[in-house]
C-alpha atoms as a PDB file:
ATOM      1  CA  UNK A   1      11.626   1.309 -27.499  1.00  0.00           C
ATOM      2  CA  UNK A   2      10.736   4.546 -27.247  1.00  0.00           C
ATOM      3  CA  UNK A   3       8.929   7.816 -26.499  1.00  0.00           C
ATOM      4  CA  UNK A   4       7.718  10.814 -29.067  1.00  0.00           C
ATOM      5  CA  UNK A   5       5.516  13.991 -27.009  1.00  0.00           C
ATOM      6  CA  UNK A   6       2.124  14.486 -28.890  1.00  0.00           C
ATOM      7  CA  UNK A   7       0.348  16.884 -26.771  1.00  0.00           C
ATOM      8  CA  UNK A   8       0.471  18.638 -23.085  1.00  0.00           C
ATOM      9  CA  UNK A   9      -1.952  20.146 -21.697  1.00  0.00           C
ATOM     10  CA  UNK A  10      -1.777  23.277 -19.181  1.00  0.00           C
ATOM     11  CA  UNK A  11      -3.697  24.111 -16.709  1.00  0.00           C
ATOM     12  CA  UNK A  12      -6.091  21.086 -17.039  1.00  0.00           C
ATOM     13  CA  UNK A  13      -7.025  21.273 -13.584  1.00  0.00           C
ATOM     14  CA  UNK A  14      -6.883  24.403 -11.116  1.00  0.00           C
ATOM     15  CA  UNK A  15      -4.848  22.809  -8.814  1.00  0.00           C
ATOM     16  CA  UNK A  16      -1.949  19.997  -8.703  1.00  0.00           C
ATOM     17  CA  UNK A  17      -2.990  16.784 -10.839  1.00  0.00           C
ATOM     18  CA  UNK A  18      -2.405  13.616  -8.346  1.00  0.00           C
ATOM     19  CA  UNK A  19      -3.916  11.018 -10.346  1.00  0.00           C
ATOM     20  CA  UNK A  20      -4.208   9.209 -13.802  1.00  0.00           C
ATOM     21  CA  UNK A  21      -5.635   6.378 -15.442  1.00  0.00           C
ATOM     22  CA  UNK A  22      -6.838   5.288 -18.995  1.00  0.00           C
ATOM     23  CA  UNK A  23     -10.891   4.257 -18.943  1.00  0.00           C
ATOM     24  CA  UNK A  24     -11.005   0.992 -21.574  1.00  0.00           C
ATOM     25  CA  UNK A  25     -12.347   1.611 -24.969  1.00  0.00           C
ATOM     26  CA  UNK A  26     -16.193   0.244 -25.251  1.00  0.00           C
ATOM     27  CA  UNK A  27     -18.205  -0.380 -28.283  1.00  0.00           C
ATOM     28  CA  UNK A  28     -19.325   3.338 -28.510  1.00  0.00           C
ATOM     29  CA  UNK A  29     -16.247   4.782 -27.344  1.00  0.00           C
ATOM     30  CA  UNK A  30     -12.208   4.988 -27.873  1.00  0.00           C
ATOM     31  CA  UNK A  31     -10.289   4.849 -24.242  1.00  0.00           C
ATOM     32  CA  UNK A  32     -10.255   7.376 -22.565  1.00  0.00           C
ATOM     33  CA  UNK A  33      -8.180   9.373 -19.820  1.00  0.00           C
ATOM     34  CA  UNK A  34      -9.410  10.273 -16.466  1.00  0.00           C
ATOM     35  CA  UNK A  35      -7.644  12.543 -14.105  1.00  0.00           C
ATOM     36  CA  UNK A  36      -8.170  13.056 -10.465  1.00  0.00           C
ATOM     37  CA  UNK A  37      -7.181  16.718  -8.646  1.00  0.00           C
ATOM     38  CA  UNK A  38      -6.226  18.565  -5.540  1.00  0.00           C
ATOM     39  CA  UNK A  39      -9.178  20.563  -7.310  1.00  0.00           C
ATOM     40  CA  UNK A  40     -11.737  18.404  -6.136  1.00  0.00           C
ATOM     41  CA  UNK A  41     -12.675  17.520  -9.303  1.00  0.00           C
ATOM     42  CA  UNK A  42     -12.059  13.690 -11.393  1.00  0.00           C
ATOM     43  CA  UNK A  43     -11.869  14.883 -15.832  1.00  0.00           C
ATOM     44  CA  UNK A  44     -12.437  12.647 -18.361  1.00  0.00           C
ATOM     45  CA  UNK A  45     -10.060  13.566 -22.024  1.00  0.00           C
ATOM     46  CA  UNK A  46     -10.094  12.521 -25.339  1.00  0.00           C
ATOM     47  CA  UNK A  47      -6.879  11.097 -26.984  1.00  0.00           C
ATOM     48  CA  UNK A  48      -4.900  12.394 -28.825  1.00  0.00           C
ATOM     49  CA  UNK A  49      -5.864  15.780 -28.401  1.00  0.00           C
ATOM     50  CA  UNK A  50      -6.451  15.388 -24.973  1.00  0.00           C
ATOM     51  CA  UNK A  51     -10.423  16.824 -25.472  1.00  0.00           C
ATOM     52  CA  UNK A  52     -12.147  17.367 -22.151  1.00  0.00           C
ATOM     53  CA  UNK A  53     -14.638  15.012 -22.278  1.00  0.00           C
ATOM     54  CA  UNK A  54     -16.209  15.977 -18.961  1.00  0.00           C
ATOM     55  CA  UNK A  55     -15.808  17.024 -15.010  1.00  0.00           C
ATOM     56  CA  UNK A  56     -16.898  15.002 -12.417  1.00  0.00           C
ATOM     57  CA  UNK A  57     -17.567  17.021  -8.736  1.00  0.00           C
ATOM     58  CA  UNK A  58     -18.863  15.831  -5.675  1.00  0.00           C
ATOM     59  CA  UNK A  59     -16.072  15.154  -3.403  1.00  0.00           C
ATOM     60  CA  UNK A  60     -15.159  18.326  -1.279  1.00  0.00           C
ATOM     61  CA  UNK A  61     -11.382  17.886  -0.763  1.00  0.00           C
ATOM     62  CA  UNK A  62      -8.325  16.803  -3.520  1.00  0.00           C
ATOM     63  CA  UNK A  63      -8.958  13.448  -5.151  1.00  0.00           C
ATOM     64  CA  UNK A  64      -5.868  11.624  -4.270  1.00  0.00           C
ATOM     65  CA  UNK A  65      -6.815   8.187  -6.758  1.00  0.00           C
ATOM     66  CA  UNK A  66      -8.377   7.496  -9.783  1.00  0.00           C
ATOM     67  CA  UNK A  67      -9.308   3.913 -11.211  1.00  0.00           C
ATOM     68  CA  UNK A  68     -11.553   2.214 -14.293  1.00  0.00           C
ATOM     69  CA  UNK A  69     -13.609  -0.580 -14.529  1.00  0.00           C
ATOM     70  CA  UNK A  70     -11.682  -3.719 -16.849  1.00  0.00           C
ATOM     71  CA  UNK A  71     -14.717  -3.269 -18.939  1.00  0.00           C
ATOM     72  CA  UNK A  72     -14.821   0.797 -19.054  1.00  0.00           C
ATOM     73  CA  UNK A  73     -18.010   1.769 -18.261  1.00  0.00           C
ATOM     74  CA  UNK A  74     -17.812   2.512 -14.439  1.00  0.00           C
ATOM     75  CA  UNK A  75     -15.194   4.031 -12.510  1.00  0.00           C
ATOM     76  CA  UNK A  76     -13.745   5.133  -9.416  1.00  0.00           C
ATOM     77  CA  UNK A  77     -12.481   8.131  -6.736  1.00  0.00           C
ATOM     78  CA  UNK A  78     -11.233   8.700  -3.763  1.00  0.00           C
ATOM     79  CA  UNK A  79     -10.543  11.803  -1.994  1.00  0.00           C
ATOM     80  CA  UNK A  80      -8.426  13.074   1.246  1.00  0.00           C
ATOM     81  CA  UNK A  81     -12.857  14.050   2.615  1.00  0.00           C
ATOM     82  CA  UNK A  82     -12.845  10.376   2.970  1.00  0.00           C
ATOM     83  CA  UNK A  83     -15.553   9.099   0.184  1.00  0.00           C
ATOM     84  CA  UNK A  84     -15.134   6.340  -2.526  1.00  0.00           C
ATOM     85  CA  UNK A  85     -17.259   7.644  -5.084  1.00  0.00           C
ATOM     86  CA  UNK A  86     -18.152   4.747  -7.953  1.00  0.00           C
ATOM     87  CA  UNK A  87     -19.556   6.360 -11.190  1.00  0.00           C
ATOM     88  CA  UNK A  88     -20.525   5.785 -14.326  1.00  0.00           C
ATOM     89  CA  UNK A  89     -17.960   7.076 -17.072  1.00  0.00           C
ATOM     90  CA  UNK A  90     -20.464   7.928 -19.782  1.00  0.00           C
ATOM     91  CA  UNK A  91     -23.466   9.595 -17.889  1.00  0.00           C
ATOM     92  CA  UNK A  92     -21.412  10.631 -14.707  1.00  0.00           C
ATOM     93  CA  UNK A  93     -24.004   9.201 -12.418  1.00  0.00           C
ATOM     94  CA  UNK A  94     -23.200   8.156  -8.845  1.00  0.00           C
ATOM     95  CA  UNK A  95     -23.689   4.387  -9.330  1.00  0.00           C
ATOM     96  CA  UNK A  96     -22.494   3.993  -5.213  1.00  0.00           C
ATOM     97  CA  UNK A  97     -20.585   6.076  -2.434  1.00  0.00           C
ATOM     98  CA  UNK A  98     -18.835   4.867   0.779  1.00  0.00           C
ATOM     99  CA  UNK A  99     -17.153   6.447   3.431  1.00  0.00           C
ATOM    100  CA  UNK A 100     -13.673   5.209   4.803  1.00  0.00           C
ATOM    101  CA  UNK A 101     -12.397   6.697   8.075  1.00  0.00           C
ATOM    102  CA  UNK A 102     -10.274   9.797   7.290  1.00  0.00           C
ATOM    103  CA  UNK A 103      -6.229   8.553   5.945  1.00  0.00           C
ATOM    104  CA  UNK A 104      -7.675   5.198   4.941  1.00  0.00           C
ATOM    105  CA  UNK A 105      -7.919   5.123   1.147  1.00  0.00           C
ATOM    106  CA  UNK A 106      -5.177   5.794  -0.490  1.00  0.00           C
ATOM    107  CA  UNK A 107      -4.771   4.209  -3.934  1.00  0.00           C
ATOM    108  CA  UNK A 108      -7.683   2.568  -5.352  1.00  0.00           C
ATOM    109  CA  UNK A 109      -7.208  -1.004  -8.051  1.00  0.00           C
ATOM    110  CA  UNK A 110      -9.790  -2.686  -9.466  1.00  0.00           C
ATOM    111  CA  UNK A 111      -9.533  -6.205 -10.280  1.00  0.00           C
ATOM    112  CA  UNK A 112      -8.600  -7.401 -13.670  1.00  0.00           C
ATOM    113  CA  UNK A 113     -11.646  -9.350 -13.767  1.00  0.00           C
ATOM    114  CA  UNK A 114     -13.737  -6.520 -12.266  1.00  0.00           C
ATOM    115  CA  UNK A 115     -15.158  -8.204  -9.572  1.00  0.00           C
ATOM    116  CA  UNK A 116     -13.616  -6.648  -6.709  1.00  0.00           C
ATOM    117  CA  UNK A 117     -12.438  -2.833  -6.010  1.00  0.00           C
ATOM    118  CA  UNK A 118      -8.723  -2.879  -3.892  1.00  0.00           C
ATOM    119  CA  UNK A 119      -8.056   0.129  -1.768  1.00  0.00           C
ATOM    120  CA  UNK A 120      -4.784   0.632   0.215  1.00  0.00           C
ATOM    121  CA  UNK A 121      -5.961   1.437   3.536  1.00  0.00           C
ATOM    122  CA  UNK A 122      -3.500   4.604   4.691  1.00  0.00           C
ATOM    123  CA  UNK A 123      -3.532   4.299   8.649  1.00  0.00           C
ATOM    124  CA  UNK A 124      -5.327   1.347   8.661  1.00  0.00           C
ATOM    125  CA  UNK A 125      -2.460  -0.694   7.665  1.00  0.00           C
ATOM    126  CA  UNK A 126      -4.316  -2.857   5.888  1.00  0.00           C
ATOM    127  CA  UNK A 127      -6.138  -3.123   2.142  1.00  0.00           C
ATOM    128  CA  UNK A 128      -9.788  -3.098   1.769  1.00  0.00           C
ATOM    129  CA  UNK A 129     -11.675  -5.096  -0.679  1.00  0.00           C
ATOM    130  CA  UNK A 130     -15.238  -3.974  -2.034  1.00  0.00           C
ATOM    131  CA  UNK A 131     -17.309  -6.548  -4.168  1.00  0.00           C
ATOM    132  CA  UNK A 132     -18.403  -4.238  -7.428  1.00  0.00           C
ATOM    133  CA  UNK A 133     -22.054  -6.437  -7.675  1.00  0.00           C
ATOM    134  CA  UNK A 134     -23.013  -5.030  -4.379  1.00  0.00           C
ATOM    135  CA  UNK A 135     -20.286  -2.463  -3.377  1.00  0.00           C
ATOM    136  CA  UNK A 136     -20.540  -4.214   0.271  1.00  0.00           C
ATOM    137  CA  UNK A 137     -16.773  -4.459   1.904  1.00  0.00           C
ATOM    138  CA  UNK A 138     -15.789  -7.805   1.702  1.00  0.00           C
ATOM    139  CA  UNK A 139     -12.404  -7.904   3.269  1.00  0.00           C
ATOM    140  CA  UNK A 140     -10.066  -6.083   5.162  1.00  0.00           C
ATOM    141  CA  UNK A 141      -6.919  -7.640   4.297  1.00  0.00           C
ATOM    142  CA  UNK A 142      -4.320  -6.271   7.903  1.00  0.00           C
ATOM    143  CA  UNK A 143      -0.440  -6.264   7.364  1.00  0.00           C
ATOM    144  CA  UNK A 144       0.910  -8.434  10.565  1.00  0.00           C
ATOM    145  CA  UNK A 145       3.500  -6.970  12.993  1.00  0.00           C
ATOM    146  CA  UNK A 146       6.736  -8.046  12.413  1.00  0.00           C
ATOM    147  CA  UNK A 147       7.817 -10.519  14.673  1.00  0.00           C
ATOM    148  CA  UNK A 148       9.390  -9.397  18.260  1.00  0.00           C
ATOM    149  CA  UNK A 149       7.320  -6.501  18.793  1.00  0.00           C
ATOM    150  CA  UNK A 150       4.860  -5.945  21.285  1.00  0.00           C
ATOM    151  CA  UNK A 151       1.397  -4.239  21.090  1.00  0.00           C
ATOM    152  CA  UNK A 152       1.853  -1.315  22.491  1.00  0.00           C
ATOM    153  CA  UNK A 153       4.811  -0.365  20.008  1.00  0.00           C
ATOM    154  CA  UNK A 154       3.095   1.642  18.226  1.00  0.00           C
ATOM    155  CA  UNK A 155       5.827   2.712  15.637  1.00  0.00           C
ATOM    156  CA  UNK A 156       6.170  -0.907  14.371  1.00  0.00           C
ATOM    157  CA  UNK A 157       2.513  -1.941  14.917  1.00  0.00           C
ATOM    158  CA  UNK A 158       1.129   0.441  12.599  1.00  0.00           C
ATOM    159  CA  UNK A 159       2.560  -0.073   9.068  1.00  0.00           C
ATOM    160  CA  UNK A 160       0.429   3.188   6.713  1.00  0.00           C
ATOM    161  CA  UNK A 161      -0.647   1.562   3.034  1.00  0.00           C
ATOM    162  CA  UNK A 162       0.289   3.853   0.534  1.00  0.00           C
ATOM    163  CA  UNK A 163      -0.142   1.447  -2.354  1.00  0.00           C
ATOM    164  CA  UNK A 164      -1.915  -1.252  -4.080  1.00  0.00           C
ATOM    165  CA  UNK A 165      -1.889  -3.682  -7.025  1.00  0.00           C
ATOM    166  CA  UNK A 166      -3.688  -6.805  -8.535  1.00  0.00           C
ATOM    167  CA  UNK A 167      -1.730  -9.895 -10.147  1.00  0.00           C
ATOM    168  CA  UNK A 168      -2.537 -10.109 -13.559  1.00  0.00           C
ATOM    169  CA  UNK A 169      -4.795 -13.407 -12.349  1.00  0.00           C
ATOM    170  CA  UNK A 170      -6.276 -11.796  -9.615  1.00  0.00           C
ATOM    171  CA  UNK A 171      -5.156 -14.187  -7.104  1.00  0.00           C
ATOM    172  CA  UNK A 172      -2.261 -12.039  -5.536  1.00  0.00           C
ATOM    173  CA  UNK A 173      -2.246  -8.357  -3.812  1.00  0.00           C
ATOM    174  CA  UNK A 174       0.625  -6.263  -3.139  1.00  0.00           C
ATOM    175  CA  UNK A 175       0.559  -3.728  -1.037  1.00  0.00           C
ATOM    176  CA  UNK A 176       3.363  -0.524  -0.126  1.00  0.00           C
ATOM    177  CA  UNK A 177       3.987   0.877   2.803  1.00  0.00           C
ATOM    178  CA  UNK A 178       5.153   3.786   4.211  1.00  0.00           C
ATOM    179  CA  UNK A 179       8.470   2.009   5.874  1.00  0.00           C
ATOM    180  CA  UNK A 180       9.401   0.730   2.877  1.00  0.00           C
ATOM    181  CA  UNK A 181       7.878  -3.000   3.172  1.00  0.00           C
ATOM    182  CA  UNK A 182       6.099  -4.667   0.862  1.00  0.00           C
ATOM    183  CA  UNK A 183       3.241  -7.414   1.677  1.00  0.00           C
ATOM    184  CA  UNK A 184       1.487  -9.693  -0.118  1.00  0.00           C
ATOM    185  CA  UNK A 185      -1.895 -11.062   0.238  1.00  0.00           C
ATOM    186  CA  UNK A 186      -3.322 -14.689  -1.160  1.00  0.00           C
ATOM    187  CA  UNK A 187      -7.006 -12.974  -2.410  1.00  0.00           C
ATOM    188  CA  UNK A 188      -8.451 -16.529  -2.656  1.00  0.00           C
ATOM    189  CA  UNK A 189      -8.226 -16.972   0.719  1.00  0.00           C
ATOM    190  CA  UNK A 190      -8.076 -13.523   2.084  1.00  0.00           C
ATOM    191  CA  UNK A 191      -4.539 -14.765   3.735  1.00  0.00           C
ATOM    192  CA  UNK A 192      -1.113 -12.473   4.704  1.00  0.00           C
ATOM    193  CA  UNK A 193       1.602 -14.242   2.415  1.00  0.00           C
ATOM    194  CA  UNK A 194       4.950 -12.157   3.194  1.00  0.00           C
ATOM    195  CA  UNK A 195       6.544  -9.129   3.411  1.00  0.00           C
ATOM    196  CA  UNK A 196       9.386  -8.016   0.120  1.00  0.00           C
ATOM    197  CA  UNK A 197      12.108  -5.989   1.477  1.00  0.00           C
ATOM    198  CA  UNK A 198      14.806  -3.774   0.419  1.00  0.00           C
ATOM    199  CA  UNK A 199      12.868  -0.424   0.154  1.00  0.00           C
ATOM    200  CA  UNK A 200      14.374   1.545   3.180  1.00  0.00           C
ATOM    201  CA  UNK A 201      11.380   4.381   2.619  1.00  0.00           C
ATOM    202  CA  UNK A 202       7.733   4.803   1.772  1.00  0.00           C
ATOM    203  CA  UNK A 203       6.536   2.406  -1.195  1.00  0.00           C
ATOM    204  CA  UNK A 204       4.338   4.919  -3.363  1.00  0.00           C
ATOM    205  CA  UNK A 205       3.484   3.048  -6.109  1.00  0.00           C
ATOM    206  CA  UNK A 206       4.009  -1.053  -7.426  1.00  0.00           C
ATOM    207  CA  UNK A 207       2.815  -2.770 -10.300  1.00  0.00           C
ATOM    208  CA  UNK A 208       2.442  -6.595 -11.079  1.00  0.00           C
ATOM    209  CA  UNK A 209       4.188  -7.388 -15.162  1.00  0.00           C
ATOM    210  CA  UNK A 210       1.148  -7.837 -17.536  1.00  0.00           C
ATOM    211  CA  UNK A 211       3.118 -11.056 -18.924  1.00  0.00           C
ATOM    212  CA  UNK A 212       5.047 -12.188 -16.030  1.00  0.00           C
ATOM    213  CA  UNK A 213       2.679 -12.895 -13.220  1.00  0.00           C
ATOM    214  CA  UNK A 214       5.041 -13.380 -10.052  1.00  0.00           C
ATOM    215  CA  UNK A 215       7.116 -10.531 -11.413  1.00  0.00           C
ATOM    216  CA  UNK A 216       6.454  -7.213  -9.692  1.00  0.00           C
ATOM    217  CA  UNK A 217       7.685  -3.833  -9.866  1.00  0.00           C
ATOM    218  CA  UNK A 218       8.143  -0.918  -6.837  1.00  0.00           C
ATOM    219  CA  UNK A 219       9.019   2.644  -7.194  1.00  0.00           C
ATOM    220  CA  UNK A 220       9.706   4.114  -3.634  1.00  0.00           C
ATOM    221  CA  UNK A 221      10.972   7.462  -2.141  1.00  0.00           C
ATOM    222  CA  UNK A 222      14.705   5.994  -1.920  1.00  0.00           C
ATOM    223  CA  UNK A 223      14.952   6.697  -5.647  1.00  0.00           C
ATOM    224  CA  UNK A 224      15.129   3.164  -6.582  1.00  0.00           C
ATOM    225  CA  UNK A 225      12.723   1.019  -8.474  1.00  0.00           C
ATOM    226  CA  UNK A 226      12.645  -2.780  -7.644  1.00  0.00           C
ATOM    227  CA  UNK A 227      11.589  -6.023  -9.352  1.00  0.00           C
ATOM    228  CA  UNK A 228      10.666  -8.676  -7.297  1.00  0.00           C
ATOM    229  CA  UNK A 229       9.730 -12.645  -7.287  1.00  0.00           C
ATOM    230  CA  UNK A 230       6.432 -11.549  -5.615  1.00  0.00           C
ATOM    231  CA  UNK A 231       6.161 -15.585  -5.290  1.00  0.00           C
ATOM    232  CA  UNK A 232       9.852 -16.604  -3.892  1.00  0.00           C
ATOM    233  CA  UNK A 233       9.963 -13.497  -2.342  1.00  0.00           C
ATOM    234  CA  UNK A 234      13.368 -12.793  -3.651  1.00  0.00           C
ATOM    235  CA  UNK A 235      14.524  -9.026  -4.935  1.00  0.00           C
ATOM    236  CA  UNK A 236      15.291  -9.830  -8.779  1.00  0.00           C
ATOM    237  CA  UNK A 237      17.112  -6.911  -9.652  1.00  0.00           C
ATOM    238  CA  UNK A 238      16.885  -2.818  -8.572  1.00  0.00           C
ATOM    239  CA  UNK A 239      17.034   0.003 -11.019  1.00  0.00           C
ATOM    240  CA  UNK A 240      18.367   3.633  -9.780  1.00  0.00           C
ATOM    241  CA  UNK A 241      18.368   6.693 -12.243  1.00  0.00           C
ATOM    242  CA  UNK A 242      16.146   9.503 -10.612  1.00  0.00           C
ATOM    243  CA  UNK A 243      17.735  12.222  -8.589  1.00  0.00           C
ATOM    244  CA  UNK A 244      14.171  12.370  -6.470  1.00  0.00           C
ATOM    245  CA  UNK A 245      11.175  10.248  -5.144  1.00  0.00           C
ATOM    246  CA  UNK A 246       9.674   7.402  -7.516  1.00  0.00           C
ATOM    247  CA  UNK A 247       6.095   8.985  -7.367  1.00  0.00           C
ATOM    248  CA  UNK A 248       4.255   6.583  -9.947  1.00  0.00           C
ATOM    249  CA  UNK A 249       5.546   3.061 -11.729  1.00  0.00           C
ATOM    250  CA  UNK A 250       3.880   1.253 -14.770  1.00  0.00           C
ATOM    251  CA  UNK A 251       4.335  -1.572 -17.020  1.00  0.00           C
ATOM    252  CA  UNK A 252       3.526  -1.459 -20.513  1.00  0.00           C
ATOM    253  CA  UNK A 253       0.448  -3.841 -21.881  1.00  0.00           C
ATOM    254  CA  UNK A 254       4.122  -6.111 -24.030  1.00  0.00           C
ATOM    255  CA  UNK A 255       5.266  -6.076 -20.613  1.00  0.00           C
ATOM    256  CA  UNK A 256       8.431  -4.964 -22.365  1.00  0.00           C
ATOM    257  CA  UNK A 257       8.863  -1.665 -20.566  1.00  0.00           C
ATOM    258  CA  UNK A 258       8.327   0.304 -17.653  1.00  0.00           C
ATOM    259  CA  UNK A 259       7.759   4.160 -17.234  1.00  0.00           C
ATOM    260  CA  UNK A 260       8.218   6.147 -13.918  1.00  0.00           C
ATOM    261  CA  UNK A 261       7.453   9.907 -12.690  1.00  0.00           C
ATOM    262  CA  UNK A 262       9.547  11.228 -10.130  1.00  0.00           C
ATOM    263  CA  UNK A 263       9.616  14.523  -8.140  1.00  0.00           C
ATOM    264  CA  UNK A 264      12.724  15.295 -10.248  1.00  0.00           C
ATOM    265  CA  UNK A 265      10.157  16.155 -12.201  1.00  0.00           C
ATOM    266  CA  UNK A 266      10.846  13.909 -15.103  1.00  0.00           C
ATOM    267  CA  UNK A 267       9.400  10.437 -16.649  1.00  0.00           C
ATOM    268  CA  UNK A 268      11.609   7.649 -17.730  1.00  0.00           C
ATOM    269  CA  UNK A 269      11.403   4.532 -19.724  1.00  0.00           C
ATOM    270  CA  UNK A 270      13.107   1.517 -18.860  1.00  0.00           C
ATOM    271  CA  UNK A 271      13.790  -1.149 -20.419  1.00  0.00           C
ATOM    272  CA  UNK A 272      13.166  -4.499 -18.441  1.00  0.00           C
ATOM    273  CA  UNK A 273      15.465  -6.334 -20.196  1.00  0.00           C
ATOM    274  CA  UNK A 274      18.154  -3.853 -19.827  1.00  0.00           C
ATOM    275  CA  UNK A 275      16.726  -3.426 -16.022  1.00  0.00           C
ATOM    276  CA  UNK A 276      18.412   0.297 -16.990  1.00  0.00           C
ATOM    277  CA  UNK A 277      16.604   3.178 -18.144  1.00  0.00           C
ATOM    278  CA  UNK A 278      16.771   4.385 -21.955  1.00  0.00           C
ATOM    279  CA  UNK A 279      14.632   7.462 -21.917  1.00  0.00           C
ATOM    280  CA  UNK A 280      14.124  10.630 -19.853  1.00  0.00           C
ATOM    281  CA  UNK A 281      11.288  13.155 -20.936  1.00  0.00           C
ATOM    282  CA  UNK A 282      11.211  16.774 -19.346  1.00  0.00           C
ATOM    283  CA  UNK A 283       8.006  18.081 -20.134  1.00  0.00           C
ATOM    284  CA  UNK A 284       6.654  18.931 -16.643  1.00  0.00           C
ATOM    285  CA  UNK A 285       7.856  21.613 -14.662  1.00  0.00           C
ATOM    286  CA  UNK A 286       7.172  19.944 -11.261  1.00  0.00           C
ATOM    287  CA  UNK A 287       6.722  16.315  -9.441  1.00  0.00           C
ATOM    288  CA  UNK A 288       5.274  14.039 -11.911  1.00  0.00           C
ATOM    289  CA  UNK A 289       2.662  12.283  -9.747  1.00  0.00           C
ATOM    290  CA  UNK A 290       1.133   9.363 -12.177  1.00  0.00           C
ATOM    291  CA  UNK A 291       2.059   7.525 -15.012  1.00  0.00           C
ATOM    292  CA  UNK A 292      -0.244   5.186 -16.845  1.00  0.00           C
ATOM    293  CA  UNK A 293       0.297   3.521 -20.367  1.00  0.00           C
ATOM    294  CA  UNK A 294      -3.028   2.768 -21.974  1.00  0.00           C
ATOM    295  CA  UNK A 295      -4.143  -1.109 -22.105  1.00  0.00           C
ATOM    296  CA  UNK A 296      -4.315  -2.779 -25.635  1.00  0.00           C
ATOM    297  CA  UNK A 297      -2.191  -3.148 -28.392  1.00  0.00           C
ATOM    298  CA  UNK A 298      -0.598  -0.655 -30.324  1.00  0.00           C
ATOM    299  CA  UNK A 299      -0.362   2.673 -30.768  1.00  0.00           C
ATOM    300  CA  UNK A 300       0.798   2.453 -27.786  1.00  0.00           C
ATOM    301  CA  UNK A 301       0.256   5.125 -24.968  1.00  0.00           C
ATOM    302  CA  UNK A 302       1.625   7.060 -22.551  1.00  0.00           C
ATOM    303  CA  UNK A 303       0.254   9.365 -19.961  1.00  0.00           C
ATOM    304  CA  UNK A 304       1.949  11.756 -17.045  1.00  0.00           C
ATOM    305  CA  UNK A 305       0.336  13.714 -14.626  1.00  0.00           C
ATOM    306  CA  UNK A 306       1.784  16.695 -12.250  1.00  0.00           C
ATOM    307  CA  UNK A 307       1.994  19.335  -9.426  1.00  0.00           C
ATOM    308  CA  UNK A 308       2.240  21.637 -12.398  1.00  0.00           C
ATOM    309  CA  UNK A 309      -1.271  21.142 -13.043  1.00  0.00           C
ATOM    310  CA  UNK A 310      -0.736  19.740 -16.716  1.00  0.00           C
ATOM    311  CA  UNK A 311      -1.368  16.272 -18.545  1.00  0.00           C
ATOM    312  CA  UNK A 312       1.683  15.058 -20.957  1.00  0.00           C
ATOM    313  CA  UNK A 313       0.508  12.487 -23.908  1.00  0.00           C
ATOM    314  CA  UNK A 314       3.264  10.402 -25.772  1.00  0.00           C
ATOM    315  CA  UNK A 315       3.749   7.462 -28.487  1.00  0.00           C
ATOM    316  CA  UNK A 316       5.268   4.830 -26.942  1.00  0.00           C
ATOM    317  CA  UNK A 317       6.701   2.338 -29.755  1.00  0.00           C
END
């Protein structure tokens, strides 16, 4: 496996890029990439030229997440002023907008079935579930207090969400945290499984194997990326190679490999296999802040977004 650059693009916002994600290919359209900015502003581009397709305003501080619709005609924002904004893709019309309190969306997932909208809920320590027929909030799913600790401690009784994913099925959601835990949630049932430890600082990004659906992936702050029995709640192996933060993790759609961004300012590829890493690409100049490797089959995709204000494209074969 590997990756080949095919295009970078400076200055494609005015001000650090925080967030990526690839908006499905529909009937009329190819996927597409859509970027979210301390600029205020969510862009839509054109593979493999990286054509800007569009720019979405209407948030008034830095859009900290980005996420698409299974089906790619809507998608999503959220921004440090404390609105969800739901849109759709083509038209850029504001299909809904809520207000969480301010620190309490961090990462938004939707559902691989596109029924539900997962955000991780900052200070809240908790994720918060929105039902995408009627974008009415449908659960707020709270991280316990570890065991032995009383209310009032407020430095264990408040555990900050950084992070959220969807099993491939839809029935499980992980969660990161900002003291390195890791909980997850029975969706079915709206139920606090258990906490996955071994991170000793904040969890900023996790993703659940396409293939493997108990087998999930953390890239935290201490460097390290983890795989975990999300299920048996067993650590399956740990992979270390970045000399900063693990900003962003991803799994490719063969479930085959794994790309990270750090704030070394570099992406690898791992293989999972391996569980070691067997590519490092250097084309950003600052913290690398998202990866995302486009859904489907091949060509296959890679995209990396950074403080540098520029979006990297590369084959991934």
């Amino acid at each position: 496996m590997k990756l080949a650059g095919l295009k970078s693009i400076d200055d494609a916002h005015d001000e650090s890029v925080w967030a990526i994600t690839w908006v499905p290919a529909t009937e009329a359209r190819p996927a597409l990439l859509l970027t979210g900015s301390l600029d205020e502003t969510v862009r839509l581009w054109q593979p493999d030229e990286l054509v800007n397709r569009g720019k979405m305003t209407g948030h008034c501080l830095g859009v900290a997440s980005v996420a698409a619709h299974p089906l790619g005609f809507i998608a999503a924002s959220a921004s440090l002023d404390s609105f969800v904004r739901i849109f759709d893709v083509d038209s850029n019309t504001t299909i809904a907008s809520f207000e969480a309190p301010p620190s309490e969306v961090w990462q938004l997932r939707f559902n691989p079935q596109g029924t539900m909208l997962a955000a991780a809920g900052g200070g809240s320590a908790s994720v918060k579930v929105w039902d995408t027929s009627t974008w009415n909030l449908v659960a707020t799913l709270s991280i316990p207090r570890p065991e032995g600790t009383k209310p009032a401690d407020k430095s264990s009784s408040k555990k900050f969400v950084l992070s959220v994913a969807w099993s491939p099925d839809g029935r499980r959601i992980a969660c990161g945290s900002m003291d390195g835990t890791v909980s997850v949630f029975d969706t079915d049932r709206g139920k606090f499984l258990h906490h996955l430890e071994g991170h000793c600082m904040p969890v900023r990004s996790l993703v659940f194997s396409p293939v493997e659906p108990r087998l999930l992936f953390t890239g935290s702050d201490d460097q390290h990326v983890h795989m975990y029995d999300a299920e048996g709640k067993t650590q399956v192996g740990s992979m270390s190679g970045h000399n900063g933060w693990v900003l962003s993790v991803d799994a490719s759609t063969d479930g085959a490999a794994l790309a990270t961004g750090s704030s070394d300012r570099t992406v690898k590829l791992w293989d999972i296999g391996m569980k070691a890493a067997v590519q490092t690409m250097s084309n950003h100049n600052d913290q690398v802040w998202g990866v995302a490797f486009r859904p489907g089959g091949m060509p296959g995709r890679l995209a990396s977004v950074s403080d540098d204000k520029s979006i990297s494209l590369y084959d991934y074969s």
